[in-house]
C-alpha atoms as a PDB file:
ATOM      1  CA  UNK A   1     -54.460   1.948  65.697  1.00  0.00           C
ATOM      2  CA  UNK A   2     -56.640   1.132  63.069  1.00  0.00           C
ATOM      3  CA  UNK A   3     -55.449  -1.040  59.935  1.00  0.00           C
ATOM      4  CA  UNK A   4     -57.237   2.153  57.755  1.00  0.00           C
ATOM      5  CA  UNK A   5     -55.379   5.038  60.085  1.00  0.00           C
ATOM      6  CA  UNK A   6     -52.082   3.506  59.419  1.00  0.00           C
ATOM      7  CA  UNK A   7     -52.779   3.743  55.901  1.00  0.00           C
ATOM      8  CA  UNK A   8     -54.308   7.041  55.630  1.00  0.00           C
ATOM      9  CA  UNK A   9     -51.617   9.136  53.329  1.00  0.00           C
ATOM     10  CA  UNK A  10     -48.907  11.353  54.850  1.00  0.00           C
ATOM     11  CA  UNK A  11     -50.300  14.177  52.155  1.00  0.00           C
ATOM     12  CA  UNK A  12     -53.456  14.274  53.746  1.00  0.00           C
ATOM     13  CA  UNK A  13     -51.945  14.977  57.679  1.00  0.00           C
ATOM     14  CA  UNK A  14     -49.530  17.596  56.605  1.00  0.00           C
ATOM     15  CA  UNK A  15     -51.894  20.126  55.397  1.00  0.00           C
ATOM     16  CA  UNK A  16     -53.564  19.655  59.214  1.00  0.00           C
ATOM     17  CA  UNK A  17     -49.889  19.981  60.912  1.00  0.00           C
ATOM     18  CA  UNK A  18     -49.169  23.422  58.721  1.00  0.00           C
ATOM     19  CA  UNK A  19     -52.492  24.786  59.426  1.00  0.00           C
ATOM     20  CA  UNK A  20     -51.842  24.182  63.446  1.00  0.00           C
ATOM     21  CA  UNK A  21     -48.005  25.638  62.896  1.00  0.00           C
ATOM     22  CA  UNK A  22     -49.714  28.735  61.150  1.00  0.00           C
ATOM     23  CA  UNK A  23     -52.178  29.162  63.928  1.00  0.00           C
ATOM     24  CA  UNK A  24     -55.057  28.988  61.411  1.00  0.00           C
ATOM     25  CA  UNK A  25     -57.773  27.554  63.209  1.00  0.00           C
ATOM     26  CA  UNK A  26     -60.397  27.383  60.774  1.00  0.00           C
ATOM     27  CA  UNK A  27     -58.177  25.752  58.046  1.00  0.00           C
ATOM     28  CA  UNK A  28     -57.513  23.028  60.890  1.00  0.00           C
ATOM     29  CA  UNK A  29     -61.526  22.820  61.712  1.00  0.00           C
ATOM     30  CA  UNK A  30     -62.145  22.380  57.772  1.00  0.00           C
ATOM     31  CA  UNK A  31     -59.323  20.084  57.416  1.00  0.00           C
ATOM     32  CA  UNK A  32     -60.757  17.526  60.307  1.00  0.00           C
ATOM     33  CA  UNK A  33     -64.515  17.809  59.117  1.00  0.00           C
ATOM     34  CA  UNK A  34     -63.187  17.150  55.631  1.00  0.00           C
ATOM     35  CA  UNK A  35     -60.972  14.099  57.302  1.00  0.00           C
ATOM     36  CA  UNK A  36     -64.019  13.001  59.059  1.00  0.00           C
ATOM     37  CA  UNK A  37     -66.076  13.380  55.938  1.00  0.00           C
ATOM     38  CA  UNK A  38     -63.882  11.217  54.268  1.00  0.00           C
ATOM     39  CA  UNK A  39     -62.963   8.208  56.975  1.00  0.00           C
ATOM     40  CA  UNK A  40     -65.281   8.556  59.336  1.00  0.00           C
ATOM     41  CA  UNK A  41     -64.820   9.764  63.894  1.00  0.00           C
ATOM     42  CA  UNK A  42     -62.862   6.580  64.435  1.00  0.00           C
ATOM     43  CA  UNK A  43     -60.183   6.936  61.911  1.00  0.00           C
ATOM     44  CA  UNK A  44     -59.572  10.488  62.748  1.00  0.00           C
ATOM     45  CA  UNK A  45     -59.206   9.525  66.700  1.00  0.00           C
ATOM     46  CA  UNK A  46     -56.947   7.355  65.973  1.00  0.00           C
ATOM     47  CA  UNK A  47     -54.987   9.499  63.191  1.00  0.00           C
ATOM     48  CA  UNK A  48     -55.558  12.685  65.355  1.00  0.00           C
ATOM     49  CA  UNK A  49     -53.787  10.499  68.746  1.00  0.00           C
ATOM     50  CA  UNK A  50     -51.270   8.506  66.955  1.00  0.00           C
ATOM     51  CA  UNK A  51     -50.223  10.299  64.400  1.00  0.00           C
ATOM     52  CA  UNK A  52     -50.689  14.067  64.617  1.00  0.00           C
ATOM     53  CA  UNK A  53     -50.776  14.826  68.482  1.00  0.00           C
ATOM     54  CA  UNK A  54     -47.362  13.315  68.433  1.00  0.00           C
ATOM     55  CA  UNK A  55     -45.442  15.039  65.902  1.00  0.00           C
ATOM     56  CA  UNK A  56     -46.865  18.686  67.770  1.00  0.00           C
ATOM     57  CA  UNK A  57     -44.067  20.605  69.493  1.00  0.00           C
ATOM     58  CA  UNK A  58     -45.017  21.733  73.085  1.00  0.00           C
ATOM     59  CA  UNK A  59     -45.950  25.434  71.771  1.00  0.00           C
ATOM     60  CA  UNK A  60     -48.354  24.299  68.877  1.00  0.00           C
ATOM     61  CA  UNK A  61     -50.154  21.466  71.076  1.00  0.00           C
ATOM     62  CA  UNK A  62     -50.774  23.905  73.607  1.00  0.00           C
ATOM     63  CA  UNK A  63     -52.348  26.653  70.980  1.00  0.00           C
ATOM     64  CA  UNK A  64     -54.294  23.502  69.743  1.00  0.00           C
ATOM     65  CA  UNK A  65     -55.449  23.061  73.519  1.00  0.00           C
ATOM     66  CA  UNK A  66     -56.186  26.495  73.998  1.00  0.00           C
ATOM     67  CA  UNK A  67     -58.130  26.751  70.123  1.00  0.00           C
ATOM     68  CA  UNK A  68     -60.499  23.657  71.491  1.00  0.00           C
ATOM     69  CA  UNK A  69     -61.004  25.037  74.699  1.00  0.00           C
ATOM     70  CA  UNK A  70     -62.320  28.258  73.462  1.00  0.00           C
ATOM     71  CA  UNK A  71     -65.251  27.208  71.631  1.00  0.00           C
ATOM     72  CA  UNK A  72     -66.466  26.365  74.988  1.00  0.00           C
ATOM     73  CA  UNK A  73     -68.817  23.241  76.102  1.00  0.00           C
ATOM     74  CA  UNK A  74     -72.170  23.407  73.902  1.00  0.00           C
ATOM     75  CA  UNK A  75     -74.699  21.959  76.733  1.00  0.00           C
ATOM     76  CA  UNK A  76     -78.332  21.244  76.357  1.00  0.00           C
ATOM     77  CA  UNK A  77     -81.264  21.273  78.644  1.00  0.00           C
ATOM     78  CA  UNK A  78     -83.439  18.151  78.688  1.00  0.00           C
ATOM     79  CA  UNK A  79     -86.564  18.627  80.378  1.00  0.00           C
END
C-alpha cells in the first residue's frame, strides 16, 4: 500500500462503507469519483483493496459485485 493510502483519513472511507451498507449505489459512484478526484486511480486501488474491500461483510461485497457488474462492459470498435 501506498505511503498516501495509509494516510488517507478514516472520515473520508466511512461515508463510502455506509453508502455500500445502504445499498445506495450512486452515493458510492459519487463518493469514488470524488476520492479519485481528490488522490488520484492509484490511491483509490489501493484504499478500495486494502482498506474498504476488507472491512465488507459477505452480503454487502457481493451487492457491490453485483452493482459493478450491472453497468455492463462499455466496448469500442476500432476500425
Amino acid at each position: 500500500m501506498t505511503p498516501v493510502a495509509a494516510q488517507v483519513s478514516i472520515t473520508t472511507i466511512i461515508p463510502m462503507l455506509t453508502a455500500i451498507a445502504n445499498r445506495q449505489w450512486e452515493q458510492f459512484k459519487e463518493l469514488e469519483a470524488d476520492f479519485v478526484s481528490q488522490y488520484g486511480v492509484e490511491v483509490w486501488q489501493d484504499v478500495f483493496n486494502f482498506r474498504l474491500k476488507p472491512a465488507l461483510d459477505k452480503d454487502s461485497d457481493r451487492w457491490l459485485l453485483i452493482q459493478w457488474c450491472g453497468e455492463g462492459i462499455i466496448s469500442k470498435n476500432v476500425a
